[in-house]
N, C-alpha and C. Protein backbone atom coordinates (compact mmCIF):
# COMPACT_ATOMS: atom_id res chain seq x y z
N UNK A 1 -138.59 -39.84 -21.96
CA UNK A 1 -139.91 -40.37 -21.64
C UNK A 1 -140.21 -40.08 -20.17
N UNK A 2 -141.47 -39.87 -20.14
CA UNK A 2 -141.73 -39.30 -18.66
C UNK A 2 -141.79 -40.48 -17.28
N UNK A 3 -140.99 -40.52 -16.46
CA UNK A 3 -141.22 -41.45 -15.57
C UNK A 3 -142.14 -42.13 -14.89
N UNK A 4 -143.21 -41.37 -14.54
CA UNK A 4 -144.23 -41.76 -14.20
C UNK A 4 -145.32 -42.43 -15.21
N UNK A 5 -145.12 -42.00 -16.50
CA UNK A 5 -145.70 -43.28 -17.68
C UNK A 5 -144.84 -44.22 -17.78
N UNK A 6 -143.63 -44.34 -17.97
CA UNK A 6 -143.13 -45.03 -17.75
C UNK A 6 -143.77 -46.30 -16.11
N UNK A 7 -143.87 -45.77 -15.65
CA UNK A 7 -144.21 -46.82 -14.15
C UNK A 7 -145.54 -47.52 -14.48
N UNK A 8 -146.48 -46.50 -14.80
CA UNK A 8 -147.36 -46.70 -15.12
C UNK A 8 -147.74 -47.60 -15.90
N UNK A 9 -146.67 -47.44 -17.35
CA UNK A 9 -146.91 -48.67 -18.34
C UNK A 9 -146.34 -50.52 -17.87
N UNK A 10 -145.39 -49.96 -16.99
CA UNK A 10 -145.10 -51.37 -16.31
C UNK A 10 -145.81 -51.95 -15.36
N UNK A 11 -146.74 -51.28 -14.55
CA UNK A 11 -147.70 -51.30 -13.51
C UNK A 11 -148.85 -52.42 -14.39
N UNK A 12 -149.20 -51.68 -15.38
CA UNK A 12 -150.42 -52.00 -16.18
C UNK A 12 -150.45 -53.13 -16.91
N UNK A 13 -149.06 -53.62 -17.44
CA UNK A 13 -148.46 -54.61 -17.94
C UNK A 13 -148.27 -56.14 -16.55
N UNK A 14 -147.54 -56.12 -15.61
CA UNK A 14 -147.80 -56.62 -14.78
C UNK A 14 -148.61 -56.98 -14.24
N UNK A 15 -150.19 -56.15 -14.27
CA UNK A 15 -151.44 -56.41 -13.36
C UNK A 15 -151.66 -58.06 -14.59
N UNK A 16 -151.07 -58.30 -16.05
CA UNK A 16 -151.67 -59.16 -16.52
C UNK A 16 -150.93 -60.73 -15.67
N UNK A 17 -151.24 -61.31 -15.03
CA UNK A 17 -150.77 -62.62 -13.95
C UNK A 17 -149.41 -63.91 -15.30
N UNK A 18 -150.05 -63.17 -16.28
CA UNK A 18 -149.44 -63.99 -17.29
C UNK A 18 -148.08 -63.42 -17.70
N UNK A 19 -148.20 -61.80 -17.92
CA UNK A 19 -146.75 -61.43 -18.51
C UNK A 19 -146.07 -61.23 -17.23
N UNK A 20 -146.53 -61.15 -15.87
CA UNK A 20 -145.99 -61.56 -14.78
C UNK A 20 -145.07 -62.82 -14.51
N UNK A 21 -145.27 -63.66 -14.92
CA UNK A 21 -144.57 -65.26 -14.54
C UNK A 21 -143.71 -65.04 -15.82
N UNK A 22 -143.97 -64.66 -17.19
CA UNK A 22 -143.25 -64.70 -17.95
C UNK A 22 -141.99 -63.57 -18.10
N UNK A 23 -141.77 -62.66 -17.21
CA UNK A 23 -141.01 -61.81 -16.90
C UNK A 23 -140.34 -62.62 -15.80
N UNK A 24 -140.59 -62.79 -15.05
CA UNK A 24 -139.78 -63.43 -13.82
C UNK A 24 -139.34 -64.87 -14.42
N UNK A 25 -139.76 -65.50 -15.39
CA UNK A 25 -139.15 -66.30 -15.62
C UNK A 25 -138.21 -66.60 -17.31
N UNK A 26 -138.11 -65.33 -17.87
CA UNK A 26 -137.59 -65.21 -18.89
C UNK A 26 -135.78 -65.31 -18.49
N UNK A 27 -135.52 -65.23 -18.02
CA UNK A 27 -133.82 -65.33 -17.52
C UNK A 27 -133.45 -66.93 -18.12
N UNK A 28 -134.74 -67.62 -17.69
CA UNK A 28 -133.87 -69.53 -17.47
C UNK A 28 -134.31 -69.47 -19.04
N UNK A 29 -134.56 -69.05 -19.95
CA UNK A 29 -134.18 -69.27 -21.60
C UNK A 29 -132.99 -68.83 -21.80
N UNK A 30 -132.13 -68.24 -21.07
CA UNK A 30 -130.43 -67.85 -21.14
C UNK A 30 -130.27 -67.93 -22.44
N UNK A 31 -130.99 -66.34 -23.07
CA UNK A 31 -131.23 -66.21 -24.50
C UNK A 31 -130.51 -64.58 -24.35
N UNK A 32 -129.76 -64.41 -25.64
CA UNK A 32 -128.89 -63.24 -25.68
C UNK A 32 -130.32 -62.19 -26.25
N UNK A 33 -130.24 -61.12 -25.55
CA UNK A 33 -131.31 -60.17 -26.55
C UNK A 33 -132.32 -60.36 -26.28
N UNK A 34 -133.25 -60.77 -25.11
CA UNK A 34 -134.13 -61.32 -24.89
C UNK A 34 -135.29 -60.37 -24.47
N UNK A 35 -136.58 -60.66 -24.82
CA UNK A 35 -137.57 -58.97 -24.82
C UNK A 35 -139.23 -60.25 -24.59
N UNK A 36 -139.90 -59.63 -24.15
CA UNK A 36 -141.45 -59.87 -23.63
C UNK A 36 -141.78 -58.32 -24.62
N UNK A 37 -142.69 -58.88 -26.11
CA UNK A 37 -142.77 -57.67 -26.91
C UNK A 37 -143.99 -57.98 -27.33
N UNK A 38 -144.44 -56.85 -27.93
CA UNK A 38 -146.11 -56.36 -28.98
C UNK A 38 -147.12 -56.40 -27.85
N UNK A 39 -147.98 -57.10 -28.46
CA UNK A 39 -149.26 -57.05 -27.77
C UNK A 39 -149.66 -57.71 -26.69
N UNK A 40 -148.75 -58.57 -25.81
CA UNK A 40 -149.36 -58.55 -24.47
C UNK A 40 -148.79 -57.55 -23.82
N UNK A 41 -147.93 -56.24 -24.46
CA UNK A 41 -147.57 -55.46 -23.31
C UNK A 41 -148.25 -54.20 -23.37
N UNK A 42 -148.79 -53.73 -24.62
CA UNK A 42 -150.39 -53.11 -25.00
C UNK A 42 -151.39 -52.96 -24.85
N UNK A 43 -151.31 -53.92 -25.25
CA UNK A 43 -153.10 -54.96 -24.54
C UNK A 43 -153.72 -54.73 -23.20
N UNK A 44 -152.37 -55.08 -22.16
CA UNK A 44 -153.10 -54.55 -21.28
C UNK A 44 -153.57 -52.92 -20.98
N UNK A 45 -152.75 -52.27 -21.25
CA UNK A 45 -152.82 -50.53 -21.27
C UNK A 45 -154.30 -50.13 -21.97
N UNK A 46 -154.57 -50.75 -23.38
CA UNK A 46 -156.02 -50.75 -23.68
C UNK A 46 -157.30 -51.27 -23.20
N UNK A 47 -156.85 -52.79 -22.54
CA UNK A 47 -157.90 -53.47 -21.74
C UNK A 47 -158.23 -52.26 -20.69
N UNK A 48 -157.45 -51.71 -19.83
CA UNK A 48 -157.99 -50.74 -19.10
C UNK A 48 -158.60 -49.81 -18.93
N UNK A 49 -157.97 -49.01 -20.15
CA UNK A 49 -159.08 -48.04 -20.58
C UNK A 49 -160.25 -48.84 -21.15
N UNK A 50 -160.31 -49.89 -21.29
CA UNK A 50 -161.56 -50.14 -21.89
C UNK A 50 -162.31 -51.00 -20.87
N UNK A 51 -162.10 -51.20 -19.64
CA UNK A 51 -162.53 -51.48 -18.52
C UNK A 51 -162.43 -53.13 -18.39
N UNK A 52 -161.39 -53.59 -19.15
CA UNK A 52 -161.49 -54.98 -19.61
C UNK A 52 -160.58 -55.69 -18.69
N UNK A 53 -160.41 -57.51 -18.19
CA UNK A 53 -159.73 -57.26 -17.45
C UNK A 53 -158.25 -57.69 -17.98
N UNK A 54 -156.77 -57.26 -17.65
CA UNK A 54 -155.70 -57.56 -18.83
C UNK A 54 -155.04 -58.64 -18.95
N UNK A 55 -154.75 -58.56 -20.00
CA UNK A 55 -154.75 -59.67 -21.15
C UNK A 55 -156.57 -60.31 -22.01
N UNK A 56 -157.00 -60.00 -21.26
CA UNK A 56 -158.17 -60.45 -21.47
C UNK A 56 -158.34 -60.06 -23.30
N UNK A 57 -157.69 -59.80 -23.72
CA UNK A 57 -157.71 -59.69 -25.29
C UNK A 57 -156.34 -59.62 -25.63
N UNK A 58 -155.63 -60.53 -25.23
CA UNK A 58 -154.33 -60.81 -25.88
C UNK A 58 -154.30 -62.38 -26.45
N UNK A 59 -153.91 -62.56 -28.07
CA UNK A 59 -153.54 -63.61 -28.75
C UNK A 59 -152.89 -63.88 -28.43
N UNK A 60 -151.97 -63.65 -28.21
CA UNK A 60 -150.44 -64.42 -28.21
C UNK A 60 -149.68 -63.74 -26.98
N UNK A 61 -148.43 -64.55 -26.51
CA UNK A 61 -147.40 -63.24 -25.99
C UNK A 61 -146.00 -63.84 -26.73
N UNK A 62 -145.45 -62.76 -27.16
CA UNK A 62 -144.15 -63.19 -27.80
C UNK A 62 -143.04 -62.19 -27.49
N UNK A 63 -141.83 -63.71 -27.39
CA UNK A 63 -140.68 -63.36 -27.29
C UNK A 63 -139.71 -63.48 -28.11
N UNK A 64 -139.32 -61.99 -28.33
CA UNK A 64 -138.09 -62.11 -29.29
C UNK A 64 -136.15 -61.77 -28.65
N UNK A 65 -135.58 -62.43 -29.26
CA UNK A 65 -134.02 -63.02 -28.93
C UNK A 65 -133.39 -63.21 -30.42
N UNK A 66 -131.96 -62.78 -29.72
CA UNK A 66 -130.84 -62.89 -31.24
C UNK A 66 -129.55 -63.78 -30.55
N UNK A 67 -129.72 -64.28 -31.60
CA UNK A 67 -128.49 -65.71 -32.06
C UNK A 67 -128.35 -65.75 -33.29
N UNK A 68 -126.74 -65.70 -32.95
CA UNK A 68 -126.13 -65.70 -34.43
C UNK A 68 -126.79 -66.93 -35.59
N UNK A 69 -126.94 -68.22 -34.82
CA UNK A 69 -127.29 -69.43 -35.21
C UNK A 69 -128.58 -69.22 -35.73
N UNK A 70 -128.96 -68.80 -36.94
CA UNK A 70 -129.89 -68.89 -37.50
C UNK A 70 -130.65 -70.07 -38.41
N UNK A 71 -130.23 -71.19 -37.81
CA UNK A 71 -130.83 -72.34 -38.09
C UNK A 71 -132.05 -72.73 -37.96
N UNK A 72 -133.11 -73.51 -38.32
CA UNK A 72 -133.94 -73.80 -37.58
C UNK A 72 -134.47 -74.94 -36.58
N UNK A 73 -133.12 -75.49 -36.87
CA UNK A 73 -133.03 -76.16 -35.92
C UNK A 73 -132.43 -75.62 -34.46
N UNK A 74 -131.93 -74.73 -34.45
CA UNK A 74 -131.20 -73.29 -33.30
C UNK A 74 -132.32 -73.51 -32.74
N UNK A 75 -133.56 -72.66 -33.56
CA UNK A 75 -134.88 -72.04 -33.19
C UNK A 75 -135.54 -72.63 -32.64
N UNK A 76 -135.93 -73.85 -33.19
CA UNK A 76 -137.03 -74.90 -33.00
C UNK A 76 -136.31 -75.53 -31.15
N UNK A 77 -135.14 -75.68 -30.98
CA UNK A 77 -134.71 -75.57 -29.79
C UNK A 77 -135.43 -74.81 -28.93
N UNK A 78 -135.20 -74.01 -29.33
CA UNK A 78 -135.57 -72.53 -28.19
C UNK A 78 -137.20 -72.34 -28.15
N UNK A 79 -138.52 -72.71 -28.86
CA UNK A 79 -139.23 -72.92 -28.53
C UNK A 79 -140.11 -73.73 -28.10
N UNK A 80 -139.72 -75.04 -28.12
CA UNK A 80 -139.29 -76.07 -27.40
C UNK A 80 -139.20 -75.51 -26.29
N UNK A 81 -138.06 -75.61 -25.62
CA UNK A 81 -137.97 -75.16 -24.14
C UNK A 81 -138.42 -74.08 -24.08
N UNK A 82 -139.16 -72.97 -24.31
CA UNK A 82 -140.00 -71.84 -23.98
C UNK A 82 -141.35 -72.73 -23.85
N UNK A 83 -141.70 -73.29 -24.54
CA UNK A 83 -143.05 -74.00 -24.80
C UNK A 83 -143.37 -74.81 -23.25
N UNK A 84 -142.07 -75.65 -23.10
CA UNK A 84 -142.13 -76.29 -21.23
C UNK A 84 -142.08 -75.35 -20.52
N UNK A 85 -140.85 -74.72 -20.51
CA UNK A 85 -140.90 -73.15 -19.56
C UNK A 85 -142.17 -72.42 -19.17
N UNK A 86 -143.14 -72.69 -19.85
CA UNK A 86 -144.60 -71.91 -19.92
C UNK A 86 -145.49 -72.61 -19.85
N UNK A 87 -145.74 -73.61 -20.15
CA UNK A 87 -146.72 -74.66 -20.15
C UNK A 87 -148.05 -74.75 -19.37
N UNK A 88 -147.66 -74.52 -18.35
CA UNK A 88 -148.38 -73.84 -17.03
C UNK A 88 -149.42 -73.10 -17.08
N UNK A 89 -149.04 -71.72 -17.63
CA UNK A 89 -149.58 -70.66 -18.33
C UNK A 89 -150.71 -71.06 -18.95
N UNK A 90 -150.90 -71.85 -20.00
CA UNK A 90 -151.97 -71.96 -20.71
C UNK A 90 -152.34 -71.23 -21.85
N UNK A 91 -151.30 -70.07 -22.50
CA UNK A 91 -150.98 -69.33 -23.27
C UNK A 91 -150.23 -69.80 -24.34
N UNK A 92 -150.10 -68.99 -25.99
CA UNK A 92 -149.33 -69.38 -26.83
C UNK A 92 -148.49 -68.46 -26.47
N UNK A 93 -147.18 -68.83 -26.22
CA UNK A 93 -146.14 -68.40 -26.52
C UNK A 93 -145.18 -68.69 -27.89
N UNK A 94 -144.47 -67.59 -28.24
CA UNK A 94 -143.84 -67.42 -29.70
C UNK A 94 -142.68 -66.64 -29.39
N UNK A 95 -141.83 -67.98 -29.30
CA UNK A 95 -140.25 -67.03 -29.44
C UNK A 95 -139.61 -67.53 -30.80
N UNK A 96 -139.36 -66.17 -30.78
CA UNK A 96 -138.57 -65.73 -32.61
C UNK A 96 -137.34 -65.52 -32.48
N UNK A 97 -135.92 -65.91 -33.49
CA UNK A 97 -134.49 -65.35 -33.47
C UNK A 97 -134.51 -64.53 -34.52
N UNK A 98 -134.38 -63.16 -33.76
CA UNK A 98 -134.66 -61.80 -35.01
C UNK A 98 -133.73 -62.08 -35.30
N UNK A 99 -132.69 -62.70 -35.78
CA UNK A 99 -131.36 -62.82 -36.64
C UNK A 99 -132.05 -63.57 -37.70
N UNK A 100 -133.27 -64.36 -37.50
CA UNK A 100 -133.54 -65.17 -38.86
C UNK A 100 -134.60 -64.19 -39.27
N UNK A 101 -135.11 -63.36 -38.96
CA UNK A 101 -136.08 -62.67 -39.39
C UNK A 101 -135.92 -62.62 -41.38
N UNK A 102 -134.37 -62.15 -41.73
CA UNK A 102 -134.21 -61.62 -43.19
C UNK A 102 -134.72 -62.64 -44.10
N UNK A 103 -134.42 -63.96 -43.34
CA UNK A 103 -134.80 -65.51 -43.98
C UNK A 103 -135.61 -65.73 -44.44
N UNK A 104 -136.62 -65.65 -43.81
CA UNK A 104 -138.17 -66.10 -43.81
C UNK A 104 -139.19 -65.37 -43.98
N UNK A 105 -138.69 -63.68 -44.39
CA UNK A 105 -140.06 -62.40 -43.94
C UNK A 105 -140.52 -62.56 -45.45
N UNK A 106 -139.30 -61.81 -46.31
CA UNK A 106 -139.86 -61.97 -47.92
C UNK A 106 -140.66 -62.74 -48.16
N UNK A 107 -140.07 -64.35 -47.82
CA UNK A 107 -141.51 -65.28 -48.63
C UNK A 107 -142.76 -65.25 -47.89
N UNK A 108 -143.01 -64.74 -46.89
CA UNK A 108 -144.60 -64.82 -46.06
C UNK A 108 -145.00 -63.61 -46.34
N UNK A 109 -144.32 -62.68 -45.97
CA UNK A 109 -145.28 -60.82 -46.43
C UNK A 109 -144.69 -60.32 -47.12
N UNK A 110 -143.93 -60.42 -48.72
CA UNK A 110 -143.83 -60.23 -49.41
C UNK A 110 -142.92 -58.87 -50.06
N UNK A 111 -142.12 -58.87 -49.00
CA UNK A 111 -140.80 -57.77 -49.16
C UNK A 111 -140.22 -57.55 -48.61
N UNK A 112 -138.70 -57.47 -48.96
CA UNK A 112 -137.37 -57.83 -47.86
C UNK A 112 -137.84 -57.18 -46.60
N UNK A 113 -137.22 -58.05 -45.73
CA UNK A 113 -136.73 -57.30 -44.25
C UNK A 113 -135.15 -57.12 -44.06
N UNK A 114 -135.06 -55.79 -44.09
CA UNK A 114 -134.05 -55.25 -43.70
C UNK A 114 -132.71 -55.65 -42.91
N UNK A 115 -131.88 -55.74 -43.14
CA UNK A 115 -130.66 -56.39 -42.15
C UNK A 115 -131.22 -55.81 -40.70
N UNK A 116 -130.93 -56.36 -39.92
CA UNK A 116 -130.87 -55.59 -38.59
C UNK A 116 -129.65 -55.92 -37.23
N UNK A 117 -129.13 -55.31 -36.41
CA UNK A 117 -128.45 -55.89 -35.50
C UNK A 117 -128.24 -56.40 -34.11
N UNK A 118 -129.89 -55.87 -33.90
CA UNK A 118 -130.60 -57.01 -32.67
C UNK A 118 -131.68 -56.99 -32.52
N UNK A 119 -132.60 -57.41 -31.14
CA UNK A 119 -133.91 -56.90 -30.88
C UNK A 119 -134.23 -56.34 -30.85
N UNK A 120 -134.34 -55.18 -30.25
CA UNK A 120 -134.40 -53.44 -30.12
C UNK A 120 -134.82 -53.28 -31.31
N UNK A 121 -134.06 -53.66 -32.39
CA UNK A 121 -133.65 -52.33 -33.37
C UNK A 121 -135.20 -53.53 -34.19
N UNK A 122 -135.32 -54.75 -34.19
CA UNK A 122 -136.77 -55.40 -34.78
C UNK A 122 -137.72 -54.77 -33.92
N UNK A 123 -137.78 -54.94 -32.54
CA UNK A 123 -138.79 -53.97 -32.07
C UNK A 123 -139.77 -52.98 -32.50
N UNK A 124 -139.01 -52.04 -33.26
CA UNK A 124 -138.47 -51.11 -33.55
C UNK A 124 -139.39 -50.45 -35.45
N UNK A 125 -139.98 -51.93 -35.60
CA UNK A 125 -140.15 -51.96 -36.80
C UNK A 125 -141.63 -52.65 -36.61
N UNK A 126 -142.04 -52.74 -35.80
CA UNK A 126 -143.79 -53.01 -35.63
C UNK A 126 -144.46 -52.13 -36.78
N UNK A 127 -145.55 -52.60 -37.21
CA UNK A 127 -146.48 -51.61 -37.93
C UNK A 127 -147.06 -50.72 -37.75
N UNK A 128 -147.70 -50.67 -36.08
CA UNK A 128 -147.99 -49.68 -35.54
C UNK A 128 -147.32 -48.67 -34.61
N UNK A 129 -146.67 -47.56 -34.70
CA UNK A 129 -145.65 -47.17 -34.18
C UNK A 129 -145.37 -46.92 -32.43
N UNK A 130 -146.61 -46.64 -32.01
CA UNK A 130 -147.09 -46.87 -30.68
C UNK A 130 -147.01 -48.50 -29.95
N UNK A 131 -147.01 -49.27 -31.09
CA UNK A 131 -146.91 -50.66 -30.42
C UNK A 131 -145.49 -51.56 -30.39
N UNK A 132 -144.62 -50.30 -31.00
CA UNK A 132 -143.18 -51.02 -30.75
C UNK A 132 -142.47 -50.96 -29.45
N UNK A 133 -143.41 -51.80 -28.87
CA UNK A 133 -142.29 -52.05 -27.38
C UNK A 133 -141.91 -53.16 -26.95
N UNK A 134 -140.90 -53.32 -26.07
CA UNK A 134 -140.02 -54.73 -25.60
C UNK A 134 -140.14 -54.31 -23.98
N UNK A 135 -140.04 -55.55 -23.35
CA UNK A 135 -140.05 -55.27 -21.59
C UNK A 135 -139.06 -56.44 -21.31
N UNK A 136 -137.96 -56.36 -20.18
CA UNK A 136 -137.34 -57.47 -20.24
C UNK A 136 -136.59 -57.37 -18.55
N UNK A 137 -136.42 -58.09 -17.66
CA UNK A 137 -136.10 -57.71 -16.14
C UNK A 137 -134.45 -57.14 -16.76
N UNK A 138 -134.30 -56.37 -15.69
CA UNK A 138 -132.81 -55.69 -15.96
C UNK A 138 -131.75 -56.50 -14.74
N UNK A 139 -132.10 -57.67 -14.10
CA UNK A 139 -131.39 -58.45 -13.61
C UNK A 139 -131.24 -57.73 -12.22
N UNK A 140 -131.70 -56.28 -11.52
CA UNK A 140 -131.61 -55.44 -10.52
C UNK A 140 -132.99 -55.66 -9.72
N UNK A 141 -134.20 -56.05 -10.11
CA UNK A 141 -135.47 -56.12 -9.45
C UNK A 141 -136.16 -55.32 -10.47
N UNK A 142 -135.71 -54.49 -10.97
CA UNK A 142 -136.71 -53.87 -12.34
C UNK A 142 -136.51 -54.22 -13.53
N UNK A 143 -136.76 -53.11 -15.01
CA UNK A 143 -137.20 -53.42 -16.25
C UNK A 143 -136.18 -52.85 -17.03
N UNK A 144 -136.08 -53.32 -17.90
CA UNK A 144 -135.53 -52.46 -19.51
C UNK A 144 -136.96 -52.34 -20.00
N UNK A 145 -137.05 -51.38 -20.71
CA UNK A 145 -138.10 -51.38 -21.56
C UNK A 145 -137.84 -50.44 -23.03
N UNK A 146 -137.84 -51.10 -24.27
CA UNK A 146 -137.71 -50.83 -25.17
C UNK A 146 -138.72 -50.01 -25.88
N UNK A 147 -138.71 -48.73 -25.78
CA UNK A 147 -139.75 -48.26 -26.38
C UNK A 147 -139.35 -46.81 -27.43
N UNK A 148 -139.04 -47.15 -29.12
CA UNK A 148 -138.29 -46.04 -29.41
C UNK A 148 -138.95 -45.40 -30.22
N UNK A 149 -140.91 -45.19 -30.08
CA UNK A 149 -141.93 -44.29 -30.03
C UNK A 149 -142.46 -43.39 -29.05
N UNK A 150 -141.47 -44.16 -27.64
CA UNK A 150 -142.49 -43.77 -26.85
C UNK A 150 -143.74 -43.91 -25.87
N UNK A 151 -144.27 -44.01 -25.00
CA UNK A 151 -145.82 -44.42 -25.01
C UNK A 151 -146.52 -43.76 -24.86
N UNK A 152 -146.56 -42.06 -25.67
CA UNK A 152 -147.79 -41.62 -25.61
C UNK A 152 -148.60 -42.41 -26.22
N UNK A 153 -148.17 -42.43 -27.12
CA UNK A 153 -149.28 -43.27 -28.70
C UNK A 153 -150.15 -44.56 -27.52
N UNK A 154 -149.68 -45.17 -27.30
CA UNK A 154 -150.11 -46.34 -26.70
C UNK A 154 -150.81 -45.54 -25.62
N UNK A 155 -150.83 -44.88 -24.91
CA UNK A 155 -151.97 -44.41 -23.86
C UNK A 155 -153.37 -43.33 -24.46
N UNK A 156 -152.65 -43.11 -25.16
CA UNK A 156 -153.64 -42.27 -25.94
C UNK A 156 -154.73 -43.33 -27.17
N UNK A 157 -154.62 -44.48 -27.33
CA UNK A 157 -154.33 -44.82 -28.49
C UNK A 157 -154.86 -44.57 -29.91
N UNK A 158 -153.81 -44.04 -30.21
CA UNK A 158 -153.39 -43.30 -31.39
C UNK A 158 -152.41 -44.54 -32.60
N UNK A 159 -152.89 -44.93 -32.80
CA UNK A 159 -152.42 -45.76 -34.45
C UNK A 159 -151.91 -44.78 -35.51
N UNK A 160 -150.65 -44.92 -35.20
CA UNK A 160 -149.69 -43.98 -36.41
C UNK A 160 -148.70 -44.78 -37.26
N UNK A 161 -148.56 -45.03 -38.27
CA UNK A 161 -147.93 -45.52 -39.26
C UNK A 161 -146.61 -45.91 -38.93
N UNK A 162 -145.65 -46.91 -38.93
CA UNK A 162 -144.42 -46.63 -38.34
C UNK A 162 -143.57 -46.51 -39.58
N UNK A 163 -142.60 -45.51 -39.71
CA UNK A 163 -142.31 -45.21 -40.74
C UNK A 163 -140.62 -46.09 -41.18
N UNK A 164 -140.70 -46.72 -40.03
CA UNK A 164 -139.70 -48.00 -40.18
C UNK A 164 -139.83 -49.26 -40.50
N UNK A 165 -141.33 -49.57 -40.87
CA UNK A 165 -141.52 -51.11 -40.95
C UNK A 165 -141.80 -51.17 -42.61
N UNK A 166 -141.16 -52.47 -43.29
CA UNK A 166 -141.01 -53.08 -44.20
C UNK A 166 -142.57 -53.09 -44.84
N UNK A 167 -143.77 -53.13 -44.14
CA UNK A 167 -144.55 -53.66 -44.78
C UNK A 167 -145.93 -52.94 -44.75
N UNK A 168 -145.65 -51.34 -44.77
CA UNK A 168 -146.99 -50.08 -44.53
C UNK A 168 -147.79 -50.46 -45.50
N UNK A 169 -148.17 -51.28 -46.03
CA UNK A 169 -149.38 -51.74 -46.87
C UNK A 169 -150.50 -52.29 -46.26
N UNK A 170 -149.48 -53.14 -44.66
CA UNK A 170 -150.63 -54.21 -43.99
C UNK A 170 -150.84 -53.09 -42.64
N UNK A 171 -150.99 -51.97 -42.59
CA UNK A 171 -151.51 -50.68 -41.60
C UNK A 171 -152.86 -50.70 -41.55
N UNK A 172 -153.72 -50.48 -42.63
CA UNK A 172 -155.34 -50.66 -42.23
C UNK A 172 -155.58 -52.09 -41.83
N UNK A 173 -154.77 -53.02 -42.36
CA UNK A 173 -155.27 -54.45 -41.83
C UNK A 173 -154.89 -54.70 -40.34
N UNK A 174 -153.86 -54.17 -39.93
CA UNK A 174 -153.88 -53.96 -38.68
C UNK A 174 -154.48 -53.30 -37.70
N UNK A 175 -154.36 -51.97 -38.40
CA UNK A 175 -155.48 -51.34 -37.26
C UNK A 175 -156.89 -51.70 -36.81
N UNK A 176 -157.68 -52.41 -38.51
CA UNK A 176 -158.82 -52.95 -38.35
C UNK A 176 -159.06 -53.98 -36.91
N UNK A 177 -157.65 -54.69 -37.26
CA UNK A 177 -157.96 -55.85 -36.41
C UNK A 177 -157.72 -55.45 -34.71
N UNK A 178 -156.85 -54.27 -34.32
CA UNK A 178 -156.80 -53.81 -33.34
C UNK A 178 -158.06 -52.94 -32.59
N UNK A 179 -158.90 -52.57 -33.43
CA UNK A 179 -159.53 -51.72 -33.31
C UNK A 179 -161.17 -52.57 -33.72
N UNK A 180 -161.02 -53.98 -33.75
CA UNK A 180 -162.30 -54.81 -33.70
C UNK A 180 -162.22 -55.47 -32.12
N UNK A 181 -160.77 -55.09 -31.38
CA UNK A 181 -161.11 -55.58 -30.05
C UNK A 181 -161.23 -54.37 -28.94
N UNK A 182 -160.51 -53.36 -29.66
CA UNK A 182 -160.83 -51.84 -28.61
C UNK A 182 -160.78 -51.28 -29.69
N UNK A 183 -162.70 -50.69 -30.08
CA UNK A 183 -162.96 -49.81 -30.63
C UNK A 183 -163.01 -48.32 -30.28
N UNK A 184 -162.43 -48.24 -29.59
CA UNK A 184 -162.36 -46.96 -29.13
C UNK A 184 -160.72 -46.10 -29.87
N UNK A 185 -160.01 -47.05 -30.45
CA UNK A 185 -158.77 -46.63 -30.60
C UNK A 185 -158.64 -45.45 -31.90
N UNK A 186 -158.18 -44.89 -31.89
CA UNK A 186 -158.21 -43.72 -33.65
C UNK A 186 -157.16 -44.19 -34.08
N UNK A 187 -157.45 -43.92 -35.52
CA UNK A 187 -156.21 -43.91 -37.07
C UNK A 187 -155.96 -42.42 -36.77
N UNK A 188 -154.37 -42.33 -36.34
CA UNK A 188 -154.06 -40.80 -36.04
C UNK A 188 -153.65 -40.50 -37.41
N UNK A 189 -153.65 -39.34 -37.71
CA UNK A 189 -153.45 -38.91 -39.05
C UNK A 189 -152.17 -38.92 -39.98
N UNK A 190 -152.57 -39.57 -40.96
CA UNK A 190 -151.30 -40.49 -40.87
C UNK A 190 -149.71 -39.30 -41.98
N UNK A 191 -149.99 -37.88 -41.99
CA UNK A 191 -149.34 -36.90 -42.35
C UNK A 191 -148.39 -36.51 -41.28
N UNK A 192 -148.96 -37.21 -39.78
CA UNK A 192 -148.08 -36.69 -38.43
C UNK A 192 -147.37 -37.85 -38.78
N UNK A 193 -145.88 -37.02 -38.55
CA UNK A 193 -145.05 -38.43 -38.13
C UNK A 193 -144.63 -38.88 -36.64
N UNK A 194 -144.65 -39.99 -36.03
CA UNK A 194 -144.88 -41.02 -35.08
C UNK A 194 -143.78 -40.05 -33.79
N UNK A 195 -144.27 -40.05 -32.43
CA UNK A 195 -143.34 -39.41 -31.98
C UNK A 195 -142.15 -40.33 -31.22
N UNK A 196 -140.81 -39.25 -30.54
CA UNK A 196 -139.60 -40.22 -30.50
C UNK A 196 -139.43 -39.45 -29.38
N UNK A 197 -138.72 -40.16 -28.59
CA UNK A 197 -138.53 -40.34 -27.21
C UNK A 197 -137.27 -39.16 -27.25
């Protein structure tokens, strides 16, 4: 991936004041696997091109983390204290234990989810293939950033099918809904397959 998109996409992500505090303060959830993922780290990259200011069309921001403890009582812990941790903010925050993901996906969207063996690799499995990314401090002053499409797609935006996610049925329902807040975005053709880093 090219470095300077790379900077760029973290630049653009940061200008939002929100995934700002929530990056600098994602450490004190002392959560194994821990990622700032989907659409507030998108969102902003589109708000811009669309002259909007960022976040300014972000639902949610969510964080995903793996623990073996797939309880829900584990869980309900952990957002809980994400929920105080943030409070401030004025934002919904949504932290998920992709270890329970296999639990709970079948009965809500209606077909297994796949074993998996951490965040990354759920990341990884967004619907839109351009929108599978994770951002997380690398404990040095900078980022990890999980991105195993890429971000052309996301600068360009280009909506391509991800040919890893469980549930390519809900693709037009997504794009619709992505593309009722930046209409400017295209259904790339969905015969190309998604590009890889």
């Amino acid at each position: 991936m090219p470095r300077d998109l790379e900077e760029r996409f973290i630049d653009l992500v940061l200008a939002d004041p929100v995934n700002a505090a929530i990056l600098a303060r994602l450490p004190e959830l002392h959560l194994n696997d821990c990622w700032l993922v989907a659409g507030c780290l998108f969102g902003p990259v589109w708000d811009a091109r669309s002259g909007a200011g960022p976040g300014s069309r972000t639902n949610d921001y969510d964080i995903f983390y793996w623990d073996e403890d797939t309880s829900w009582e584990a869980e309900d812990t952990v957002i809980g204290h994400a929920n105080r941790l943030f409070a401030d903010l004025g934002v919904v925050i949504e932290a998920r234990n992709q270890a329970r993901v296999p639990i709970w996906f079948e009965q809500h969207f209606g077909s297994p989810y796949p074993e998996s063996t951490g965040s990354a690799e759920n990341i990884g499995r967004f619907i839109v293939a351009g929108t599978c990314l994770g951002l997380r401090p690398n404990g040095h002053g900078g980022f990890d950033l999980c991105a195993p499409f890429g971000l052309e797609d996301v600068f360009a935006g280009a909506l391509r099918p991800n040919p890893n996610n469980p549930t390519p049925g809900r693709f037009a329902v997504k794009c619709a809904s992505y593309r009722a807040r930046w209409p400017w975005l295209r259904v790339a053709d969905t015969t190309d397959q998604a590009p890889r880093e």
